[in-house]
PDB file of N, CA and C in Angstrom:
ATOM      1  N   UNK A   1      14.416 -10.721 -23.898  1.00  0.00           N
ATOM      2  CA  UNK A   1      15.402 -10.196 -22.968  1.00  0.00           C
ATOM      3  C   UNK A   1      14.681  -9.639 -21.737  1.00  0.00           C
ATOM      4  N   UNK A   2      15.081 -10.288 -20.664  1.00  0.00           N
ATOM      5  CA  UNK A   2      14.285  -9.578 -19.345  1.00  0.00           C
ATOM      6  C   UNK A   2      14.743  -8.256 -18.842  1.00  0.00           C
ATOM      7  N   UNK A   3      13.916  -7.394 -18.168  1.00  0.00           N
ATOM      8  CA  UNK A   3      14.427  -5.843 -18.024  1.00  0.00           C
ATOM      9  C   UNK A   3      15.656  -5.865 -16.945  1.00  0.00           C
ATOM     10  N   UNK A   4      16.207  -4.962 -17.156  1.00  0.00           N
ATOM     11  CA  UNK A   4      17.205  -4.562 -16.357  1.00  0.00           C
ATOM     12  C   UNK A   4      16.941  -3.970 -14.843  1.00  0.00           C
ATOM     13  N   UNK A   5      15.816  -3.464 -15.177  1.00  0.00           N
ATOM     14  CA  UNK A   5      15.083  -2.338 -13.981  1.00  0.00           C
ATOM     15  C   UNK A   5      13.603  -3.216 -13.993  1.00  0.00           C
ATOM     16  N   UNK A   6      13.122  -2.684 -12.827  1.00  0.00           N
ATOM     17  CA  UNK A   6      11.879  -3.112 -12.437  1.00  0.00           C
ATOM     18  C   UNK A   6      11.243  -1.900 -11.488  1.00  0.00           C
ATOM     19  N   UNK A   7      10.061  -1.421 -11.954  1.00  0.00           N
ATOM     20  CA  UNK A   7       9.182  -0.918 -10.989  1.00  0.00           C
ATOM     21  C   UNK A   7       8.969  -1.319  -9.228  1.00  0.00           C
ATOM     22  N   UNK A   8       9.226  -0.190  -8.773  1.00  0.00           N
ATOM     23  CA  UNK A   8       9.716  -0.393  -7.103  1.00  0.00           C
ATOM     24  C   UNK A   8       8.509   0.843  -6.262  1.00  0.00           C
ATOM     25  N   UNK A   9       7.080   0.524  -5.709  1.00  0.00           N
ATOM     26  CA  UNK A   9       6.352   1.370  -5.120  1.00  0.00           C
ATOM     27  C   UNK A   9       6.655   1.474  -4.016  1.00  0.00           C
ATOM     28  N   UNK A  10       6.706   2.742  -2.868  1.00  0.00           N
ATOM     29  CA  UNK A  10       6.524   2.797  -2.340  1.00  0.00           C
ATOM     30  C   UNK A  10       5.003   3.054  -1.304  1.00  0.00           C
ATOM     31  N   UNK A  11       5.049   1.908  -0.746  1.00  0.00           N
ATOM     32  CA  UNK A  11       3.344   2.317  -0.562  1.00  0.00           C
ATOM     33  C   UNK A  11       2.657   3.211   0.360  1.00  0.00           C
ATOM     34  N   UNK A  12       3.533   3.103   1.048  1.00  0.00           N
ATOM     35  CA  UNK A  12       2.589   4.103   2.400  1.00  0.00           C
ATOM     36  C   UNK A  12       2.741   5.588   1.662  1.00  0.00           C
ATOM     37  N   UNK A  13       3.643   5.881   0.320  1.00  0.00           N
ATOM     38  CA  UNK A  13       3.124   7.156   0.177  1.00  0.00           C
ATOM     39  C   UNK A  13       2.371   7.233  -0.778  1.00  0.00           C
ATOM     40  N   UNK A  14       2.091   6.280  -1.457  1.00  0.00           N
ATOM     41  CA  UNK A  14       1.082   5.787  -2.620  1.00  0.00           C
ATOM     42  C   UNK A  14      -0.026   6.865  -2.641  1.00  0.00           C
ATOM     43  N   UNK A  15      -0.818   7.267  -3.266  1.00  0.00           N
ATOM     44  CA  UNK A  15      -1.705   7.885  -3.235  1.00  0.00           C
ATOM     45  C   UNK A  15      -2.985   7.366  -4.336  1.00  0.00           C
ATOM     46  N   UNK A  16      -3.104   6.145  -4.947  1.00  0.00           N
ATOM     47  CA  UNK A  16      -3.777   5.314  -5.681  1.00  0.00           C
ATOM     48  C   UNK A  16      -4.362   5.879  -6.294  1.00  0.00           C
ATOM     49  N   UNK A  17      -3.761   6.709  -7.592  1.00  0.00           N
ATOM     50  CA  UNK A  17      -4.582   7.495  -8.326  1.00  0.00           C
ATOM     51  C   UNK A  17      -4.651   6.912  -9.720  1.00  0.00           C
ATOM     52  N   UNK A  18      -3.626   6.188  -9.778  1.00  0.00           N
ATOM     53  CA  UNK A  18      -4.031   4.991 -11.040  1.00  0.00           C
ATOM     54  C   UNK A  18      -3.326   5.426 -12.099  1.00  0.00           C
ATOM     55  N   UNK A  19      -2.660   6.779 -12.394  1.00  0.00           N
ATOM     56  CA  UNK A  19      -1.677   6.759 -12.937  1.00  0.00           C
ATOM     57  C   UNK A  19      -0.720   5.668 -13.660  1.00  0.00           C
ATOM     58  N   UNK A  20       0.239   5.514 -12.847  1.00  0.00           N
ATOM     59  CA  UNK A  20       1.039   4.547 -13.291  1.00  0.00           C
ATOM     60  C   UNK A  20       0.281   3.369 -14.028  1.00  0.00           C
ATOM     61  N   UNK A  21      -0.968   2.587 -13.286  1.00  0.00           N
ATOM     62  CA  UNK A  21      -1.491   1.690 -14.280  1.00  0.00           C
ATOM     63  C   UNK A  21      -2.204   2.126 -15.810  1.00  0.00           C
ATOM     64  N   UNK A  22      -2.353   3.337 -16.045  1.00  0.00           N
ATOM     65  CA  UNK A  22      -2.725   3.899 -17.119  1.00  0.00           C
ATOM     66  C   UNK A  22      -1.545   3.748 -18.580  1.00  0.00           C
ATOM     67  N   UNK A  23      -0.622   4.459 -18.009  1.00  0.00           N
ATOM     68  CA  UNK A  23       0.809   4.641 -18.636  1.00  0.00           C
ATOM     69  C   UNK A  23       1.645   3.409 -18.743  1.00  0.00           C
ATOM     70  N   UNK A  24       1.469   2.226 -18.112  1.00  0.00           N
ATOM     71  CA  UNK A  24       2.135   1.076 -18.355  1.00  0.00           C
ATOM     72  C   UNK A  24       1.989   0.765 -19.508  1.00  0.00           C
ATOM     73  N   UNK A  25       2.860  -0.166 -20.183  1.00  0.00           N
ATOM     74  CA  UNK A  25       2.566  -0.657 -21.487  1.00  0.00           C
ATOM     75  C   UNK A  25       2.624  -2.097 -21.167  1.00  0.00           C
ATOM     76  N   UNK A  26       2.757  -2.301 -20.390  1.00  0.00           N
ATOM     77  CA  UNK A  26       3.044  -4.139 -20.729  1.00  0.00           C
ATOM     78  C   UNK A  26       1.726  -4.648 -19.313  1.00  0.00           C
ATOM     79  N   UNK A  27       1.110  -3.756 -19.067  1.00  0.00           N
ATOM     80  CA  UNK A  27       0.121  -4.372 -18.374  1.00  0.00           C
ATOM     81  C   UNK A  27       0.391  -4.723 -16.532  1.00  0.00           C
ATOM     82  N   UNK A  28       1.909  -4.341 -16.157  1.00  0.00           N
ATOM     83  CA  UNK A  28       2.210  -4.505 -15.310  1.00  0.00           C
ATOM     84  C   UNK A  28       1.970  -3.673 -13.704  1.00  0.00           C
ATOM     85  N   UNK A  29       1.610  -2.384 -13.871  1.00  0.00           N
ATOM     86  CA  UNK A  29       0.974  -2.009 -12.707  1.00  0.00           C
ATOM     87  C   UNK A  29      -0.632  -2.196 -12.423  1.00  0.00           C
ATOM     88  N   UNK A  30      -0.793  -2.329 -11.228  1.00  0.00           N
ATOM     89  CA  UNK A  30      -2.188  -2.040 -10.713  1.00  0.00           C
ATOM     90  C   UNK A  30      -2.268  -1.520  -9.591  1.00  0.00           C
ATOM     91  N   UNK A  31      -3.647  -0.925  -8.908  1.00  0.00           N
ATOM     92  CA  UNK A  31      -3.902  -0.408  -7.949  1.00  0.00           C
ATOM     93  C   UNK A  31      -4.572  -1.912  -6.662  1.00  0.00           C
ATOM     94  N   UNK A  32      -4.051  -1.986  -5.683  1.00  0.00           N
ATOM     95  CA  UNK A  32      -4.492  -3.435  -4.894  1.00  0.00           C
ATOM     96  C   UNK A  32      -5.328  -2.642  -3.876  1.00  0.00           C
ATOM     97  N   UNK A  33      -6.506  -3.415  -4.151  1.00  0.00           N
ATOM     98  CA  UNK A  33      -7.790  -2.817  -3.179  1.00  0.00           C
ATOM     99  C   UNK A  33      -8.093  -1.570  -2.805  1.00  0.00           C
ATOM    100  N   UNK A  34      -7.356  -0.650  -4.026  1.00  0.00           N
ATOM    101  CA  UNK A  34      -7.734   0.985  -4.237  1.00  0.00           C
ATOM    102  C   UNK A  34      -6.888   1.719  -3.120  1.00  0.00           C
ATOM    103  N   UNK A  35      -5.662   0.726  -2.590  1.00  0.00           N
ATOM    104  CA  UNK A  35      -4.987   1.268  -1.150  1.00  0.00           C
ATOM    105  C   UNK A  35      -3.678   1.584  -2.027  1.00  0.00           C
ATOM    106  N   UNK A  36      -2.914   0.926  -2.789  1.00  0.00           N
ATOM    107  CA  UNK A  36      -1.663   1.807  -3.354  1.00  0.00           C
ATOM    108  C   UNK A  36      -1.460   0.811  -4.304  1.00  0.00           C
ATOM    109  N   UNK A  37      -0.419   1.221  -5.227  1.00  0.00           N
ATOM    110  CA  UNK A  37       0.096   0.507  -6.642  1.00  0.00           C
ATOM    111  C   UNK A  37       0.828  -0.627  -5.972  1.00  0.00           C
ATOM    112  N   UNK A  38       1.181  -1.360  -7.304  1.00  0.00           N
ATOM    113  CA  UNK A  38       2.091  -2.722  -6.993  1.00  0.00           C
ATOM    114  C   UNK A  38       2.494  -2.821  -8.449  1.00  0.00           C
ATOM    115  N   UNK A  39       3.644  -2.895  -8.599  1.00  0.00           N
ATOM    116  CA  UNK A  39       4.376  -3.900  -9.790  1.00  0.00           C
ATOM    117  C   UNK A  39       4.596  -5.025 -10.288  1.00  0.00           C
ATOM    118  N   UNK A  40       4.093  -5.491 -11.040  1.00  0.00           N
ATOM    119  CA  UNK A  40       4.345  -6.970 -11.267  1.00  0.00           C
ATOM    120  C   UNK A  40       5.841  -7.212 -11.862  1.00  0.00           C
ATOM    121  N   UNK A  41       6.197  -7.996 -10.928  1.00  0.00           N
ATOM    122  CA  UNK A  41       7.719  -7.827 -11.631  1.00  0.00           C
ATOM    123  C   UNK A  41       8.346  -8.976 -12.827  1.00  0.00           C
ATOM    124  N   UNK A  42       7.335  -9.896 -13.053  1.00  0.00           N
ATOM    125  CA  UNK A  42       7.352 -10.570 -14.098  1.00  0.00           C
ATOM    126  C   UNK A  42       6.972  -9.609 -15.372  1.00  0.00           C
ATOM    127  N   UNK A  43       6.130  -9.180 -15.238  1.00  0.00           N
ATOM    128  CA  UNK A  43       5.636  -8.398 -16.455  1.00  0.00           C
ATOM    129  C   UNK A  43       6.018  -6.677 -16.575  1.00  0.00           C
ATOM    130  N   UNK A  44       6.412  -6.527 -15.508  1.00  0.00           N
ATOM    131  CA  UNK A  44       7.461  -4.663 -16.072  1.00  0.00           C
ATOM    132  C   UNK A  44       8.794  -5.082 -16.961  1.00  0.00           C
ATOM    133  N   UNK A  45       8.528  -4.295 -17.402  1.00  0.00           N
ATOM    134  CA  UNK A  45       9.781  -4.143 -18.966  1.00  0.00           C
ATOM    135  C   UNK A  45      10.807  -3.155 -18.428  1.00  0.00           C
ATOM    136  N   UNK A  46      10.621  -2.307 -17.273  1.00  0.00           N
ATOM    137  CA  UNK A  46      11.572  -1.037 -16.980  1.00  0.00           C
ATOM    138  C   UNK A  46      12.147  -0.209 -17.597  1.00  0.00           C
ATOM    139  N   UNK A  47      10.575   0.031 -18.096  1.00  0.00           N
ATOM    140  CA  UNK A  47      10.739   2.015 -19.495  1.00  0.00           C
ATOM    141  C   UNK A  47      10.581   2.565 -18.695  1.00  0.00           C
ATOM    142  N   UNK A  48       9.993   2.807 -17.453  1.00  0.00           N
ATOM    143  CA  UNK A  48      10.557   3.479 -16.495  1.00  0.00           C
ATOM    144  C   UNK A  48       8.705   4.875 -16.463  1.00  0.00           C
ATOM    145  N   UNK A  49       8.140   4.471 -17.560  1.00  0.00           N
ATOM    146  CA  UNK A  49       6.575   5.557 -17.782  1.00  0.00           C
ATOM    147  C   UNK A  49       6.064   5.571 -16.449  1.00  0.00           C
ATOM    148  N   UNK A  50       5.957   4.493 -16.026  1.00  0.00           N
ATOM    149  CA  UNK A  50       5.517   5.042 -14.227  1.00  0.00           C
ATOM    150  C   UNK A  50       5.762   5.872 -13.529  1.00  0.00           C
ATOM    151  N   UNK A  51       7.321   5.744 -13.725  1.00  0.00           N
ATOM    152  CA  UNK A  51       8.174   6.254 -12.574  1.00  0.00           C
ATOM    153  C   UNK A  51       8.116   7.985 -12.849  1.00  0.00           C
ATOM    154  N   UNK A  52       8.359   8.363 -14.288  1.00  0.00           N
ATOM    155  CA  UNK A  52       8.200   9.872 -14.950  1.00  0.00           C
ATOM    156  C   UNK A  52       6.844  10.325 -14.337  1.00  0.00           C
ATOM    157  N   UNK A  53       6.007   9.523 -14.897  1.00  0.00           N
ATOM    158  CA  UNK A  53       4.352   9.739 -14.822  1.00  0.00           C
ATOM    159  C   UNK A  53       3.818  10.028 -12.880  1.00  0.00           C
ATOM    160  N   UNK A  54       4.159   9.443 -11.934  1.00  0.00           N
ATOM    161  CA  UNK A  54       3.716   9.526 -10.999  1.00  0.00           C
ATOM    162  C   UNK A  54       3.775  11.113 -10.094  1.00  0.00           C
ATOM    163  N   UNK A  55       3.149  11.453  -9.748  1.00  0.00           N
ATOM    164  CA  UNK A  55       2.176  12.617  -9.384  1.00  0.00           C
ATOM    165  C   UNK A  55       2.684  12.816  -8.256  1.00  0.00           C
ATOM    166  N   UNK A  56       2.953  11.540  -7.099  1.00  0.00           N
ATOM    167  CA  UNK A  56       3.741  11.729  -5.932  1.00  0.00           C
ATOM    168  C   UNK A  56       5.081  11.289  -5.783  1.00  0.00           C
ATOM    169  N   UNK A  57       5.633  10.766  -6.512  1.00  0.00           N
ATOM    170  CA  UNK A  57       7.099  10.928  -7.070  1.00  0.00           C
ATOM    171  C   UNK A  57       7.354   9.303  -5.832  1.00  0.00           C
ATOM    172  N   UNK A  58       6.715   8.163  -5.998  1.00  0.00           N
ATOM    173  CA  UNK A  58       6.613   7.261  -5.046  1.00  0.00           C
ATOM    174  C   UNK A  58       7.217   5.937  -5.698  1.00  0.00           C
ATOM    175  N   UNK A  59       7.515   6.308  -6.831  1.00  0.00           N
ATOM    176  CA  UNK A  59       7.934   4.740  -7.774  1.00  0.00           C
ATOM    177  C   UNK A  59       9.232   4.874  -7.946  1.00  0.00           C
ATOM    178  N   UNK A  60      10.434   4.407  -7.567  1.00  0.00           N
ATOM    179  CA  UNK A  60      11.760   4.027  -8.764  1.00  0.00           C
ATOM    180  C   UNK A  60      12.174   2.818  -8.957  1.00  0.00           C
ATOM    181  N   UNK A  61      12.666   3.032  -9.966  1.00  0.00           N
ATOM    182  CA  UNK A  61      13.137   1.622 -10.699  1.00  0.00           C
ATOM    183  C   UNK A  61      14.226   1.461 -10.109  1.00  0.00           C
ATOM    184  N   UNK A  62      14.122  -0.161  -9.515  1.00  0.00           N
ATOM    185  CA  UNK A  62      15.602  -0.871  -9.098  1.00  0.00           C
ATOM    186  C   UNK A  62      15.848  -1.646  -9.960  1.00  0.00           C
ATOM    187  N   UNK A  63      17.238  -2.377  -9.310  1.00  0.00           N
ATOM    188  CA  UNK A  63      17.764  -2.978 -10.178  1.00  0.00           C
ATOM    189  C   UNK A  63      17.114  -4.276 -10.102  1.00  0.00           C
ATOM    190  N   UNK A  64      16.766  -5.232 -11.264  1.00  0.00           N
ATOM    191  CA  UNK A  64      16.129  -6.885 -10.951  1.00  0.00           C
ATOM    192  C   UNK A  64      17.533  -7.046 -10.846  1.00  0.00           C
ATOM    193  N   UNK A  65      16.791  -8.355  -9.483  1.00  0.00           N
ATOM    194  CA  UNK A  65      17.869  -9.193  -8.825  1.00  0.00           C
ATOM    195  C   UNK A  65      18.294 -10.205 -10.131  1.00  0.00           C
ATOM    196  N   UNK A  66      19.327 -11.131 -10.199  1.00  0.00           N
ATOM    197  CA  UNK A  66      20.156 -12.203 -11.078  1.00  0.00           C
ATOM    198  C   UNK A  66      19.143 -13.174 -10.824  1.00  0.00           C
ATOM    199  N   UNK A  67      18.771 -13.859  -9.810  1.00  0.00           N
ATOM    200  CA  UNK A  67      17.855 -14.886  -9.307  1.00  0.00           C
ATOM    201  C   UNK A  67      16.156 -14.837  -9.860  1.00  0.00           C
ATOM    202  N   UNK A  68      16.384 -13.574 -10.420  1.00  0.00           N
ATOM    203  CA  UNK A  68      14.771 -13.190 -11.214  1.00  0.00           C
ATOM    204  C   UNK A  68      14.440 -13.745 -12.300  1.00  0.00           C
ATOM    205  N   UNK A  69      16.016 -13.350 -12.867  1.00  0.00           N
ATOM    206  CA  UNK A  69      15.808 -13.923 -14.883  1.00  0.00           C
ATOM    207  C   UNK A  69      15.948 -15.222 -14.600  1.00  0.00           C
ATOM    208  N   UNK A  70      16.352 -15.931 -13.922  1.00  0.00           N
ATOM    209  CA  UNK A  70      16.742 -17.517 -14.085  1.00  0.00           C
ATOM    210  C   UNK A  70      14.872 -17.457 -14.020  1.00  0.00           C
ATOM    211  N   UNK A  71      14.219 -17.314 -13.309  1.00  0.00           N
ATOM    212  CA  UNK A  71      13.349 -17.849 -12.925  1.00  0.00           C
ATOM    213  C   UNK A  71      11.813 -17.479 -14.048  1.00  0.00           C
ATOM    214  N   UNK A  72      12.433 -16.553 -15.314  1.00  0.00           N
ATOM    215  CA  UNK A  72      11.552 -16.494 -16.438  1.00  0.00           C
ATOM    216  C   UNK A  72      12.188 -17.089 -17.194  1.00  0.00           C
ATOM    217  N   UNK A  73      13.264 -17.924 -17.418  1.00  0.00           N
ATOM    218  CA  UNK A  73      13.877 -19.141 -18.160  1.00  0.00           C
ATOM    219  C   UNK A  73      12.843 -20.275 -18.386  1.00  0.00           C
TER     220      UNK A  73
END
């Protein structure tokens, strides 16, 4: 079943402390060139541990678009 929610960074307030990629469970955040997080939105599950976990309060979960799940079919 694909997630409902998906990890959503905002980057310019990012503060790349690596958090969120710590606390992921499915392997889906990382830090890109030590400048701010990114979500993989194939691989977030949207438990949402990032979003609790983050330090600068820079992540929420949106909603995945309809056009997403077709495309992990």
């Amino acid at each position: 079943m694909a997630a409902k929610y998906i990890a959503s960074v905002n980057p310019k307030e990012c503060v790349s402390c690596g958090t969120c990629v710590k606390v992921c469970p499915s392997g889906a955040m990382s830090v890109y060139k030590g400048v701010f997080a990114i979500a993989d939105k194939n691989r977030c599950i949207g438990c949402k541990k990032c979003a609790k976990s983050c330090p600068a309060s820079v992540i929420s979960m949106i909603i995945k678009e309809k056009t997403d799940e077709k495309e992990l079919l």
